[in-house]
N, C-alpha and C. Protein backbone atom coordinates (compact mmCIF):
# COMPACT_ATOMS: atom_id res chain seq x y z
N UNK A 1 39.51 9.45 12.84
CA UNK A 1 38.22 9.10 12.30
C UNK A 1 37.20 10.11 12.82
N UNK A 2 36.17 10.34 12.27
CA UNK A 2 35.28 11.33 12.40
C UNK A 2 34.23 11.01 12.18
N UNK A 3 33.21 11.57 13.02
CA UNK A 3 31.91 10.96 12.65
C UNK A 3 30.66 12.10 12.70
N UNK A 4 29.71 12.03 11.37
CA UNK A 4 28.79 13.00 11.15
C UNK A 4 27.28 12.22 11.83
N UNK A 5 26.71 13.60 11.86
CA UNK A 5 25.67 13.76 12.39
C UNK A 5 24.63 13.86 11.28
N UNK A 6 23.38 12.81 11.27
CA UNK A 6 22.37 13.77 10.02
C UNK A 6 21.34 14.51 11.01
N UNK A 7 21.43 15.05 10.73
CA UNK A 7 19.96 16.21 11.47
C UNK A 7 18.87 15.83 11.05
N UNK A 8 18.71 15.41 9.98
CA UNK A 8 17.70 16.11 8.81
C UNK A 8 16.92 14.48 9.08
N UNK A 9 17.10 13.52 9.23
CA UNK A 9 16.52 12.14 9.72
C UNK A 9 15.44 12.42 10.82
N UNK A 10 14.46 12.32 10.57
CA UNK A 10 13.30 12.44 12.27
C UNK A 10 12.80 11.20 11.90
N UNK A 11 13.34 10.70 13.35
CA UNK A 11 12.84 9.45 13.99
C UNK A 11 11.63 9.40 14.36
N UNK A 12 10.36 8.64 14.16
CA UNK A 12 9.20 8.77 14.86
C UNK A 12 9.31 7.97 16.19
N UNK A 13 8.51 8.23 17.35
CA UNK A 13 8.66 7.62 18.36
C UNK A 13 7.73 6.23 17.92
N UNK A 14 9.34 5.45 19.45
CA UNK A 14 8.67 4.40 19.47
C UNK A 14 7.55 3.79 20.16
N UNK A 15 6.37 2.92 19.35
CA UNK A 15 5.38 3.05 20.26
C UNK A 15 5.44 1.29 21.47
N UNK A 16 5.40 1.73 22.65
CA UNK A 16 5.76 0.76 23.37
C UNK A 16 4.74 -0.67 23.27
N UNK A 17 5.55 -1.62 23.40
CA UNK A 17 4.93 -2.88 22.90
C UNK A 17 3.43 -3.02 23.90
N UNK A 18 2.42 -3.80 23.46
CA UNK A 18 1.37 -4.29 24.47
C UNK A 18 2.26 -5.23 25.28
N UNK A 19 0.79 -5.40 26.36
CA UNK A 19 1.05 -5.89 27.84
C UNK A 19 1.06 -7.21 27.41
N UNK A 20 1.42 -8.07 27.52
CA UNK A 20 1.36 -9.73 27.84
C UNK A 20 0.82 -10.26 28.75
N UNK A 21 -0.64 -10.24 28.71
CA UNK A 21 -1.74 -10.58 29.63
C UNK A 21 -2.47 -11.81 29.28
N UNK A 22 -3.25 -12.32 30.39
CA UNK A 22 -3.83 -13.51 30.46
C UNK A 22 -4.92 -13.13 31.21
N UNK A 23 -6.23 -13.13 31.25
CA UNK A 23 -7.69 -12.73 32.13
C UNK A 23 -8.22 -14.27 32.68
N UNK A 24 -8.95 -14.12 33.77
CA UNK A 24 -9.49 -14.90 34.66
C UNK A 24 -11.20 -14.74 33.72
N UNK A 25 -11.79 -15.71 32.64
CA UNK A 25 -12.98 -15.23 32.44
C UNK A 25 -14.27 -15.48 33.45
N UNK A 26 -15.16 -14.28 33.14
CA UNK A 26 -16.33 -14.13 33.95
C UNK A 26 -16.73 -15.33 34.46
N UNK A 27 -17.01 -15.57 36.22
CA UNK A 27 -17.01 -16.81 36.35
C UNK A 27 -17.76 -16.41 38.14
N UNK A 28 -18.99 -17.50 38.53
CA UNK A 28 -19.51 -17.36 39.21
C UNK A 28 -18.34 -17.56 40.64
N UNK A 29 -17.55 -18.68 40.16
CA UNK A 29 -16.29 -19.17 40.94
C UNK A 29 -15.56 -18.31 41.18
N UNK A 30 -15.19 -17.69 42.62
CA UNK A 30 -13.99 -16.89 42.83
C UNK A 30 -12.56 -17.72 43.09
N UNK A 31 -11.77 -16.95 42.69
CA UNK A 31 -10.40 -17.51 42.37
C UNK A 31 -9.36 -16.23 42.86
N UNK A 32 -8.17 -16.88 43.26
CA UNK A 32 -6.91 -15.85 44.37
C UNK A 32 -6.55 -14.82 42.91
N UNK A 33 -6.29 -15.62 41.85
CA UNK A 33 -5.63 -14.28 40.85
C UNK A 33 -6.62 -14.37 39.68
N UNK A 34 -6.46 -12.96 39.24
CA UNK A 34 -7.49 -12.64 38.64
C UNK A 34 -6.59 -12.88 36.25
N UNK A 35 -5.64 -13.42 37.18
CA UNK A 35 -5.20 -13.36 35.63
C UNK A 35 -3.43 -13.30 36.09
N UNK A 36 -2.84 -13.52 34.92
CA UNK A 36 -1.37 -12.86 34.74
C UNK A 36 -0.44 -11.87 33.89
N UNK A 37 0.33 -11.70 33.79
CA UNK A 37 1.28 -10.42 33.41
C UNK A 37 2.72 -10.83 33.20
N UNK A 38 3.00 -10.76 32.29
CA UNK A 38 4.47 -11.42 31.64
C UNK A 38 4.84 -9.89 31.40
N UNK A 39 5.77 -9.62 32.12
CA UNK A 39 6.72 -7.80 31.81
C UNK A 39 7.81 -8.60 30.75
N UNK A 40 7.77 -7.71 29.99
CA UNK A 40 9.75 -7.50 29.24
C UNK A 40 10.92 -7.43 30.36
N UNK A 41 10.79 -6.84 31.04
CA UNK A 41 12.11 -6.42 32.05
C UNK A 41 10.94 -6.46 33.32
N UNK A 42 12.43 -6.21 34.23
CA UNK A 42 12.26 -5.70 35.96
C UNK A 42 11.79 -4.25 36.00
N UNK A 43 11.57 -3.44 35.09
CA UNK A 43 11.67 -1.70 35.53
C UNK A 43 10.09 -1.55 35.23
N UNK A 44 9.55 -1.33 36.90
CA UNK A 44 8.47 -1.07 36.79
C UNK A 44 7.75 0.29 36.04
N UNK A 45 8.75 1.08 35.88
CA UNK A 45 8.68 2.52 35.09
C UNK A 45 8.17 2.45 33.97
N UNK A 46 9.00 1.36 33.46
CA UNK A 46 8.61 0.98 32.12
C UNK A 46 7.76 0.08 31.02
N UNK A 47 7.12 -0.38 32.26
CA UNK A 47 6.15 -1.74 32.14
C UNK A 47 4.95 -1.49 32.74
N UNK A 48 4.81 -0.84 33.62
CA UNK A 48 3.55 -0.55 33.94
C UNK A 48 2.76 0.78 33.33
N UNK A 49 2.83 1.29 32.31
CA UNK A 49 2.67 2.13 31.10
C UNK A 49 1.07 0.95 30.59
N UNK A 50 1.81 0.23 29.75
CA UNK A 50 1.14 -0.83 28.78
C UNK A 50 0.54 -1.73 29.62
N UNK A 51 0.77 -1.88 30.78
CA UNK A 51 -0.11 -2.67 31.26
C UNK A 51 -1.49 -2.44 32.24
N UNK A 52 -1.50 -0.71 32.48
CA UNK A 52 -2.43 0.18 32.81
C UNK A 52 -3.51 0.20 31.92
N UNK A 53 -3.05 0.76 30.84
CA UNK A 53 -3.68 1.34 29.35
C UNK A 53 -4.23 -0.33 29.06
N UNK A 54 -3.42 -1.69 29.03
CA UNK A 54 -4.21 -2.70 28.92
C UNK A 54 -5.40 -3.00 29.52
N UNK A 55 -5.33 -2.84 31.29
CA UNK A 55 -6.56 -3.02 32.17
C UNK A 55 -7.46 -2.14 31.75
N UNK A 56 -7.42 -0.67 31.22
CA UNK A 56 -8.14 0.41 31.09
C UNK A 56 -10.04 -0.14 31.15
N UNK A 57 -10.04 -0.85 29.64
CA UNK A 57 -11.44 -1.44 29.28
C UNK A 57 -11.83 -2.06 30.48
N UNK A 58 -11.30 -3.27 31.14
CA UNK A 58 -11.57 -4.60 31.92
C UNK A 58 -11.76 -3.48 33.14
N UNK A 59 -10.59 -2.92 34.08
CA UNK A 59 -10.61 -2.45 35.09
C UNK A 59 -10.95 -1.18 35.38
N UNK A 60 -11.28 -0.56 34.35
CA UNK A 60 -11.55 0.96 34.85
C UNK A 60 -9.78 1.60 34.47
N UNK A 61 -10.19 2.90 35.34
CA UNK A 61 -9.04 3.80 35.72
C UNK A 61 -8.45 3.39 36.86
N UNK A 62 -6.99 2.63 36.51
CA UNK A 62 -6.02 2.24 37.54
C UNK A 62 -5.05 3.26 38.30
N UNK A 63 -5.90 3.89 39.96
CA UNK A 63 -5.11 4.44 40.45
C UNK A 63 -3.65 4.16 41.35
N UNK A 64 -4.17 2.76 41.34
CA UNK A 64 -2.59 1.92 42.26
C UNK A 64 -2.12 1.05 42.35
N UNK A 65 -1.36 1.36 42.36
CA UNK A 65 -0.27 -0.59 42.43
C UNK A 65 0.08 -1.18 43.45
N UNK A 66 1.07 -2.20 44.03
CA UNK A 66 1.25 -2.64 44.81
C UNK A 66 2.05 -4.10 44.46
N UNK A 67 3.39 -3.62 45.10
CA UNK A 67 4.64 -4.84 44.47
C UNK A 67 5.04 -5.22 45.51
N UNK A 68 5.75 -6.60 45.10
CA UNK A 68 6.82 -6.76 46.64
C UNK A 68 8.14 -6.28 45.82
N UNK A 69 9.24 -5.60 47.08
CA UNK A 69 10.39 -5.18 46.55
C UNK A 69 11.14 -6.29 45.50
N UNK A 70 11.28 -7.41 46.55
CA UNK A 70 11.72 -7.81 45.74
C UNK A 70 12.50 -8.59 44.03
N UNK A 71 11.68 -8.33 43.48
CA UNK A 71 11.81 -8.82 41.72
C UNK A 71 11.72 -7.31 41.07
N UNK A 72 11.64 -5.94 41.85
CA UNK A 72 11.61 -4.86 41.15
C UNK A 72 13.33 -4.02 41.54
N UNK A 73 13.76 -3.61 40.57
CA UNK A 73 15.06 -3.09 41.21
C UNK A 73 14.96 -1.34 41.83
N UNK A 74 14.08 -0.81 41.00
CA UNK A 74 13.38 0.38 41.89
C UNK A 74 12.13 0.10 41.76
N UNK A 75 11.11 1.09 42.69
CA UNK A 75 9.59 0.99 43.12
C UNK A 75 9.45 3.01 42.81
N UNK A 76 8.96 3.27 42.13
CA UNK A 76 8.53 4.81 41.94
C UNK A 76 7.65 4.72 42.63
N UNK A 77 7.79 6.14 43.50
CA UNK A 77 6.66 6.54 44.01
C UNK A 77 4.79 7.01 43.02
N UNK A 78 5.38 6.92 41.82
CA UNK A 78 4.41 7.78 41.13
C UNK A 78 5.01 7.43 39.48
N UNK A 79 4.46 6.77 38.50
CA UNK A 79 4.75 6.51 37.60
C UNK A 79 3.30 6.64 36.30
N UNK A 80 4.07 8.08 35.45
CA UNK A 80 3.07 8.64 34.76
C UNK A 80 2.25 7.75 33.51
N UNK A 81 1.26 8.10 33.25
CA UNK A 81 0.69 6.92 32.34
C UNK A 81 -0.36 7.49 31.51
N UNK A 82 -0.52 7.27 30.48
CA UNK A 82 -1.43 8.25 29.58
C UNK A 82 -3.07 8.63 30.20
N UNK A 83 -2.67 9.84 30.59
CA UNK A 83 -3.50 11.13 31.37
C UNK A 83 -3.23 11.37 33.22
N UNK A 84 -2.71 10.53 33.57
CA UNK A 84 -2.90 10.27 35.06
C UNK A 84 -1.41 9.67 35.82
N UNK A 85 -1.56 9.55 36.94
CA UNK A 85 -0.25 9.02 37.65
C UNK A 85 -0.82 8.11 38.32
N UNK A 86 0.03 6.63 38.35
CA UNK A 86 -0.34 5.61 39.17
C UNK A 86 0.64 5.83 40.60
N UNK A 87 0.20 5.95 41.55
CA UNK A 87 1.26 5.76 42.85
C UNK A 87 1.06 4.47 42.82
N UNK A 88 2.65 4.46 43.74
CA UNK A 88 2.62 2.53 43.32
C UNK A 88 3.62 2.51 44.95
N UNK A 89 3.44 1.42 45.47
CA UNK A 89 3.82 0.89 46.81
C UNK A 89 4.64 0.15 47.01
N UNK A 90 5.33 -0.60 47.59
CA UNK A 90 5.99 -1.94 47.84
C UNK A 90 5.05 -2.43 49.07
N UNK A 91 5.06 -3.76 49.26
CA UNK A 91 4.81 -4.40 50.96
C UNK A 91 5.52 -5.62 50.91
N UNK A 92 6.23 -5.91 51.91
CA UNK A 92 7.66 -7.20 52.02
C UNK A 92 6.21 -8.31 52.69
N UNK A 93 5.05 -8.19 52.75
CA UNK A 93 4.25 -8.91 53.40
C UNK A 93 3.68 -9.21 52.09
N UNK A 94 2.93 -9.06 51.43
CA UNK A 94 2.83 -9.45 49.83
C UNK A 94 3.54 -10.49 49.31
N UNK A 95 2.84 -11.45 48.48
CA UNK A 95 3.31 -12.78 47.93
C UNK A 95 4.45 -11.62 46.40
N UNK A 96 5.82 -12.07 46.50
CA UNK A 96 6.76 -11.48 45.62
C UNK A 96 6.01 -11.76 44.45
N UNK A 97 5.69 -12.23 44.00
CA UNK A 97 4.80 -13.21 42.73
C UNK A 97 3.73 -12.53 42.05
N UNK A 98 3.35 -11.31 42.82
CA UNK A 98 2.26 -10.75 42.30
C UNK A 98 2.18 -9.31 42.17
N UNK A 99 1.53 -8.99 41.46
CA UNK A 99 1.33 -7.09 41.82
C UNK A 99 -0.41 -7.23 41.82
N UNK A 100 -0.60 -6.53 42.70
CA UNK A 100 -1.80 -5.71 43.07
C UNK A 100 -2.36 -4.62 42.10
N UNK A 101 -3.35 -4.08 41.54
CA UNK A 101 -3.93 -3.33 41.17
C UNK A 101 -5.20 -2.54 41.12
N UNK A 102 -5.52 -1.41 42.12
CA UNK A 102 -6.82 -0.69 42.31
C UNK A 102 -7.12 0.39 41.79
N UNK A 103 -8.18 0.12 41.38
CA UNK A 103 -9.09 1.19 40.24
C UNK A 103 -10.30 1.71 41.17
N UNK A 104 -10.80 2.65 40.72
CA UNK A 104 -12.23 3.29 41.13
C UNK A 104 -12.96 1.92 40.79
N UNK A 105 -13.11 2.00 40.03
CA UNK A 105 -14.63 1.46 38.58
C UNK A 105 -14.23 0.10 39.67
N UNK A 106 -13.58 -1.14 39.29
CA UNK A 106 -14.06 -2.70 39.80
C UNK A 106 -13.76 -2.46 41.55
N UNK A 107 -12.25 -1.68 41.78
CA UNK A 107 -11.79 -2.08 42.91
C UNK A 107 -10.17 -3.22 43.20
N UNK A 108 -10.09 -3.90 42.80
CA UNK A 108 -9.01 -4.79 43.39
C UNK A 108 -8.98 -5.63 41.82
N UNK A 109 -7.47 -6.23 41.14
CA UNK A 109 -6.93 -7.08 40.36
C UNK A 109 -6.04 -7.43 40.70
N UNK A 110 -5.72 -8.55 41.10
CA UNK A 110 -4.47 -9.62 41.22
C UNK A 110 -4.16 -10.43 40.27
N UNK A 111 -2.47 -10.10 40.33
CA UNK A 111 -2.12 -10.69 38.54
C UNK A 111 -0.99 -11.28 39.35
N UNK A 112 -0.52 -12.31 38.78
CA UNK A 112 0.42 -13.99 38.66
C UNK A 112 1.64 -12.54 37.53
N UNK A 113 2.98 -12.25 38.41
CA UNK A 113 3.66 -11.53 37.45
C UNK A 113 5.09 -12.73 37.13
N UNK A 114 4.80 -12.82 35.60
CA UNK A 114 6.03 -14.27 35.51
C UNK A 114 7.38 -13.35 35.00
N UNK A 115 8.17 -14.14 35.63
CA UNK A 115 9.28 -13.39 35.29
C UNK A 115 9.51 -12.78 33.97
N UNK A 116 10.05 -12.23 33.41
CA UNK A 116 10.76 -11.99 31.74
C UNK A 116 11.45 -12.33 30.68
N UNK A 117 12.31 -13.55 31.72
CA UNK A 117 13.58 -14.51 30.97
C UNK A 117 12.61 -16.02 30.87
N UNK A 118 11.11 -15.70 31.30
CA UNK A 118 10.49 -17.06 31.44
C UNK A 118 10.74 -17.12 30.01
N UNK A 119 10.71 -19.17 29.74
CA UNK A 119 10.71 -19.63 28.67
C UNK A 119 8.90 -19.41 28.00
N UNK A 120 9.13 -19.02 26.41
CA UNK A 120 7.55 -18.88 26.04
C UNK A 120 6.83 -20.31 26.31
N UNK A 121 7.31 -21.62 26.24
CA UNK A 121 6.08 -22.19 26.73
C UNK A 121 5.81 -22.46 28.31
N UNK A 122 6.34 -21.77 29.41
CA UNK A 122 6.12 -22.02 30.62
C UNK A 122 5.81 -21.04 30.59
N UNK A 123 5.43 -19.78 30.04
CA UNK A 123 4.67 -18.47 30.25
C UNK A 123 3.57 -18.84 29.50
N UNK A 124 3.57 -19.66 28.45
CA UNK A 124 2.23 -19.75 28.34
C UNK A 124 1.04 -21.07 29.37
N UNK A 125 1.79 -21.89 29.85
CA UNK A 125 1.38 -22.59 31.38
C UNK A 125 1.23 -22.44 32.03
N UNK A 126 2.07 -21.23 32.94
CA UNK A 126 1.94 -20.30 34.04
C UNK A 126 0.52 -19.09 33.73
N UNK A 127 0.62 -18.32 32.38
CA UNK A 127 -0.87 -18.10 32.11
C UNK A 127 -1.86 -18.93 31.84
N UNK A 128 -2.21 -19.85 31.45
CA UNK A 128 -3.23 -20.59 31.59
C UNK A 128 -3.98 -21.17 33.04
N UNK A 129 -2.36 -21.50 33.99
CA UNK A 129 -2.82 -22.18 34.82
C UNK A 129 -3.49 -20.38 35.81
N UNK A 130 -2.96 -19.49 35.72
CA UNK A 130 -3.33 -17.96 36.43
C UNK A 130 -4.48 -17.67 36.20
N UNK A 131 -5.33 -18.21 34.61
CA UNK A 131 -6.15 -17.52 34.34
C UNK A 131 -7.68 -19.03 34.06
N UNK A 132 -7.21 -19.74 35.02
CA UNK A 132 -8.57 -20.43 35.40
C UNK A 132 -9.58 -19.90 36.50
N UNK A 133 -11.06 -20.18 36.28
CA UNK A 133 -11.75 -20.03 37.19
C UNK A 133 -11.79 -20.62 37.81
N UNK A 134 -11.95 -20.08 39.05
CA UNK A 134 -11.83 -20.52 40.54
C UNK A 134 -10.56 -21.25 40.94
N UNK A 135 -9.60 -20.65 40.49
CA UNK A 135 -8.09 -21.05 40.95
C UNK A 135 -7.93 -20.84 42.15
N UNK A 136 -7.80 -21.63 43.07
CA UNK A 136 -7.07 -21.61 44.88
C UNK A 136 -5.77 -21.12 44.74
N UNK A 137 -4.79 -21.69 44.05
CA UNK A 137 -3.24 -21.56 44.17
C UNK A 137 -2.96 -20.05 43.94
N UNK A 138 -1.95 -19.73 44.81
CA UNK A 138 -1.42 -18.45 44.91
C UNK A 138 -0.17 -18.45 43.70
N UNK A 139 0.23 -17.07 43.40
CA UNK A 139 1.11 -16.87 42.65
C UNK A 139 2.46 -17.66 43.04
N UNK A 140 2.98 -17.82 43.94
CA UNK A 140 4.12 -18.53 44.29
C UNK A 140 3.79 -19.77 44.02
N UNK A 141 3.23 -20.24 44.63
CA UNK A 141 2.54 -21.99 43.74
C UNK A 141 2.85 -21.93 42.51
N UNK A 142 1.93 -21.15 42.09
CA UNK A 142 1.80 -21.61 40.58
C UNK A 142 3.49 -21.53 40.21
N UNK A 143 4.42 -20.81 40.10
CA UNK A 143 5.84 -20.46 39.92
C UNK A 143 6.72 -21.66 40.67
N UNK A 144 6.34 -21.99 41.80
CA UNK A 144 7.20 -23.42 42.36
C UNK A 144 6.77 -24.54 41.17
N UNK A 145 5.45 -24.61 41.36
CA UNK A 145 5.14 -25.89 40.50
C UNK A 145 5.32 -25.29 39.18
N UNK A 146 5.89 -24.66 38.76
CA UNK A 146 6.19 -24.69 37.03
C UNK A 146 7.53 -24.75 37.22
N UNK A 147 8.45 -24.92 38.41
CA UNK A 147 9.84 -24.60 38.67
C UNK A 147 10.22 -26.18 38.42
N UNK A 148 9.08 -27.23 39.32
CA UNK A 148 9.46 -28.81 39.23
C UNK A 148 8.90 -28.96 37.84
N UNK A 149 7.83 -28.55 37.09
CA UNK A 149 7.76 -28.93 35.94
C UNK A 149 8.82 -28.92 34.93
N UNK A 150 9.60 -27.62 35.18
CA UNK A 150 10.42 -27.56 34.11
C UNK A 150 11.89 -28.28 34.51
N UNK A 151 11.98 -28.39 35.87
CA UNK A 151 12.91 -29.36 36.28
C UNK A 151 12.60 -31.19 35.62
N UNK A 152 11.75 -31.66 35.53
CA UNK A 152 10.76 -32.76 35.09
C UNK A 152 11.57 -32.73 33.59
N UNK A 153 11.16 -32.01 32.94
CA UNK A 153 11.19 -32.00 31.55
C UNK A 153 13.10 -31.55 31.21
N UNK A 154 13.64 -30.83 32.14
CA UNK A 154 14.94 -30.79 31.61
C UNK A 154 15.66 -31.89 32.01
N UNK A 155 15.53 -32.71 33.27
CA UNK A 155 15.56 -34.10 33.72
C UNK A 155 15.46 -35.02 32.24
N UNK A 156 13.89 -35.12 31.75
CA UNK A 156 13.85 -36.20 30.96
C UNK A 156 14.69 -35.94 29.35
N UNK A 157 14.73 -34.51 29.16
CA UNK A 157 15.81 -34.22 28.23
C UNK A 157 17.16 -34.76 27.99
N UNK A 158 17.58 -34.58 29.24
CA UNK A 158 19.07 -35.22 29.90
C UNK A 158 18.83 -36.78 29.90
N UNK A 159 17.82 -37.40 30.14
CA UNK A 159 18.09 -38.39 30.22
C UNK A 159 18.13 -38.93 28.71
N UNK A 160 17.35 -38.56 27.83
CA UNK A 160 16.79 -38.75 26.28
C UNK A 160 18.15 -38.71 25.49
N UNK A 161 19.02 -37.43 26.21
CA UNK A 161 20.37 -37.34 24.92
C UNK A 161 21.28 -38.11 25.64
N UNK A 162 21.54 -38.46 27.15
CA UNK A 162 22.30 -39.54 27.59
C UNK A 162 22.37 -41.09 26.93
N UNK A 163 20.76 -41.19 26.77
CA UNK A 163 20.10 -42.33 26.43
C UNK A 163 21.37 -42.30 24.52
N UNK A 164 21.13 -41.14 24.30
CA UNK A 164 21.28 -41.46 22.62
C UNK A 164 22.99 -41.72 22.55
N UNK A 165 23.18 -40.73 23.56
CA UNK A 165 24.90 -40.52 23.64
C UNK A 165 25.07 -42.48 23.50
N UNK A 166 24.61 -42.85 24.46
CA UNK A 166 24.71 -44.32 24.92
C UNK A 166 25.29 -45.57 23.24
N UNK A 167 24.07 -44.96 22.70
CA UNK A 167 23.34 -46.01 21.24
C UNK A 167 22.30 -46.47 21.54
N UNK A 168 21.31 -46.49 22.58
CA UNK A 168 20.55 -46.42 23.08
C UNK A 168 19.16 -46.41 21.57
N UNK A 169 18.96 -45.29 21.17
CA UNK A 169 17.81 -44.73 20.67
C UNK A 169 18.33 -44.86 18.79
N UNK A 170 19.28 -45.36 18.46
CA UNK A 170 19.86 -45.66 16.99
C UNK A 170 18.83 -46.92 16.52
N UNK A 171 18.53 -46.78 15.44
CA UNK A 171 17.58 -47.83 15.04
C UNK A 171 18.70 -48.84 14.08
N UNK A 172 18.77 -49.63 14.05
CA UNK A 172 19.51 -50.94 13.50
C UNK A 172 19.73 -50.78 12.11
N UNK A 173 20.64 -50.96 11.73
CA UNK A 173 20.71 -50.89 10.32
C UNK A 173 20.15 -52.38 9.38
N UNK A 174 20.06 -53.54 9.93
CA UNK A 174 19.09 -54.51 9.86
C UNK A 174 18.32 -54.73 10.75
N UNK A 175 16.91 -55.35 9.92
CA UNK A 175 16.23 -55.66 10.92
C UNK A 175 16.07 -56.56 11.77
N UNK A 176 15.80 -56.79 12.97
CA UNK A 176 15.82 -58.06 13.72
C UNK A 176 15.37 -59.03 13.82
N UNK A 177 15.75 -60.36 13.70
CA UNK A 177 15.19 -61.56 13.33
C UNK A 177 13.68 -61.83 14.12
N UNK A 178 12.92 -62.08 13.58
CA UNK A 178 11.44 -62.48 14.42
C UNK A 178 11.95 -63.38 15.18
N UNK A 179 10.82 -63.06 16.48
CA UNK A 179 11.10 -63.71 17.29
C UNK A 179 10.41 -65.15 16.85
N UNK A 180 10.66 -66.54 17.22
CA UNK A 180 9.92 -67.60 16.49
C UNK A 180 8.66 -68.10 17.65
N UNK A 181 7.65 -68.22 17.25
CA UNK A 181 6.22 -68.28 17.89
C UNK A 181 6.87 -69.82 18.93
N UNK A 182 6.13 -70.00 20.44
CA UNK A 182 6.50 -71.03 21.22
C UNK A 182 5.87 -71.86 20.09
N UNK A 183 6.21 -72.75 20.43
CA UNK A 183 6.24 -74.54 19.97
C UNK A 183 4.58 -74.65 20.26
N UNK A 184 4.09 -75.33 19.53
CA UNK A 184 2.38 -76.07 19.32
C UNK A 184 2.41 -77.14 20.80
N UNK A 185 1.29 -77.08 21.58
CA UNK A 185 1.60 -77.88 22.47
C UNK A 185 1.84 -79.24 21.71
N UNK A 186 2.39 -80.73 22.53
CA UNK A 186 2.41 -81.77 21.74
C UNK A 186 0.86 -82.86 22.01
N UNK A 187 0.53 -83.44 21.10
CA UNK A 187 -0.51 -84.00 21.41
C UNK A 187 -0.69 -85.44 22.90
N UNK A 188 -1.68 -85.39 23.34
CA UNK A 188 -1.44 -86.26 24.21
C UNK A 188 -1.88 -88.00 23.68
N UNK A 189 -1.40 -88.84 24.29
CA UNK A 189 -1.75 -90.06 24.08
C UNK A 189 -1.49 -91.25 25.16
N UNK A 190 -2.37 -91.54 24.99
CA UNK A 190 -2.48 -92.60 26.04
C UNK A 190 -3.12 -92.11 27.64
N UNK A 191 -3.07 -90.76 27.20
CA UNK A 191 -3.91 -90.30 28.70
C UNK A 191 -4.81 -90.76 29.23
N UNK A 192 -4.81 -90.69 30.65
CA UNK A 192 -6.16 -90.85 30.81
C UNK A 192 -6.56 -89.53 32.60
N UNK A 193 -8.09 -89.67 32.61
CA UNK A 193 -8.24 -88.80 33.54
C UNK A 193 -7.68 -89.64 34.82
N UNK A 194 -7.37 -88.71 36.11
CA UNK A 194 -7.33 -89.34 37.23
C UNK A 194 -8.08 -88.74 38.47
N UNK A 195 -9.43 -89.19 38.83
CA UNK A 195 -10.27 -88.45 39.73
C UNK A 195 -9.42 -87.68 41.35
N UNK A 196 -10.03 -86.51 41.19
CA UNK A 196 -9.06 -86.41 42.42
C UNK A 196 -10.19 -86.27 43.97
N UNK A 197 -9.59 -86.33 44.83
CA UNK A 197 -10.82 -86.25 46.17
C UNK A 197 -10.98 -84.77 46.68
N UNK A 198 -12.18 -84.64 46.70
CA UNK A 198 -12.48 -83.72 47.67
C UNK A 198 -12.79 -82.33 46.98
């Protein structure tokens, strides 16, 4: 078997998807993260492109980053980005949960980074809950407590199709006899009152 080549086909490049962001709006209230960041993948090479060029307007010119190793499988020293190079860091003292970002123009952005395999509606919970004003909870919070939430809800799932497995949740193929109203009290006769003391 043999296989041809067309030459003559030019591919245009592909243009890389936007960032999947969430903003903290303008708010007298200070709050730990300034917003969140849903990446496609782990490769910071390749994700922090679109999500530079996203901050651009909001943050200025982003000269640096700052990850914890862990959830990245490499850390570039220097990762190029349309006109400029971001140097980018690790610190094992850093909440894993977040990346750091410093610009000239504001100074400091902290973003809630949700994993990639997150389900879309716990990425869209995990951004909402990232991008309130005056949020206390740190990025790991917010990610534990969406960890029991979604534990909560796959719990009551399990219990819902157990329930059906059962016959549980089958609606009757007749309907069920009314229940018959209690009995009318009976009338009294011959009563009489009897004073009581005290």
């Amino acid at each position: 078997m043999s296989a041809t080549i067309d030459r003559s086909a030019v591919r245009a490049p592909v243009a890389p998807l936007p960032a999947r962001l969430a903003f903290t709006p303008a708010s007298p209230l200070p709050g730990r993260l300034d917003g969140a960041w849903w990446p496609r993948s782990r490769d910071l090479a390749a994700e922090l492109p679109a999500l530079v060029d996203a901050l651009r307007e909001r943050w200025g010119r982003i000269t640096r980053v700052a990850v914890h190793p862990a959830h990245w499988s490499v850390v570039p020293h220097k990762v190029p980005v349309r006109g400029h190079a971001v140097h980018a860091g690790w610190f094992t003292e850093q909440d894993p949960d977040k990346i750091i970002l410093l610009s000239y123009a504001v100074a400091r952005c902290d973003l809630l980074v949700i994993p990639p395999g997150t389900e879309p509606a716990a990425a869209a919970r995990l951004m909402a809950a990232a991008s309130t004003p005056g949020g206390h909870r740190t990025a790991g919070t917010l990610l534990s407590d969406e960890a029991a939430v979604d534990r909560g809800l796959r719990d009551a799932r399990r219990d819902e199709r157990s329930w059906e497995d059962d016959g549980g949740a089958t609606r009757p193929s007749a309907p069920l006899p009314a229940v018959p109203p209690p009995p009318a009290p009976l009338p009294v006769t011959g009563g009489r009152m009897i004073p009581l003391r005290g």
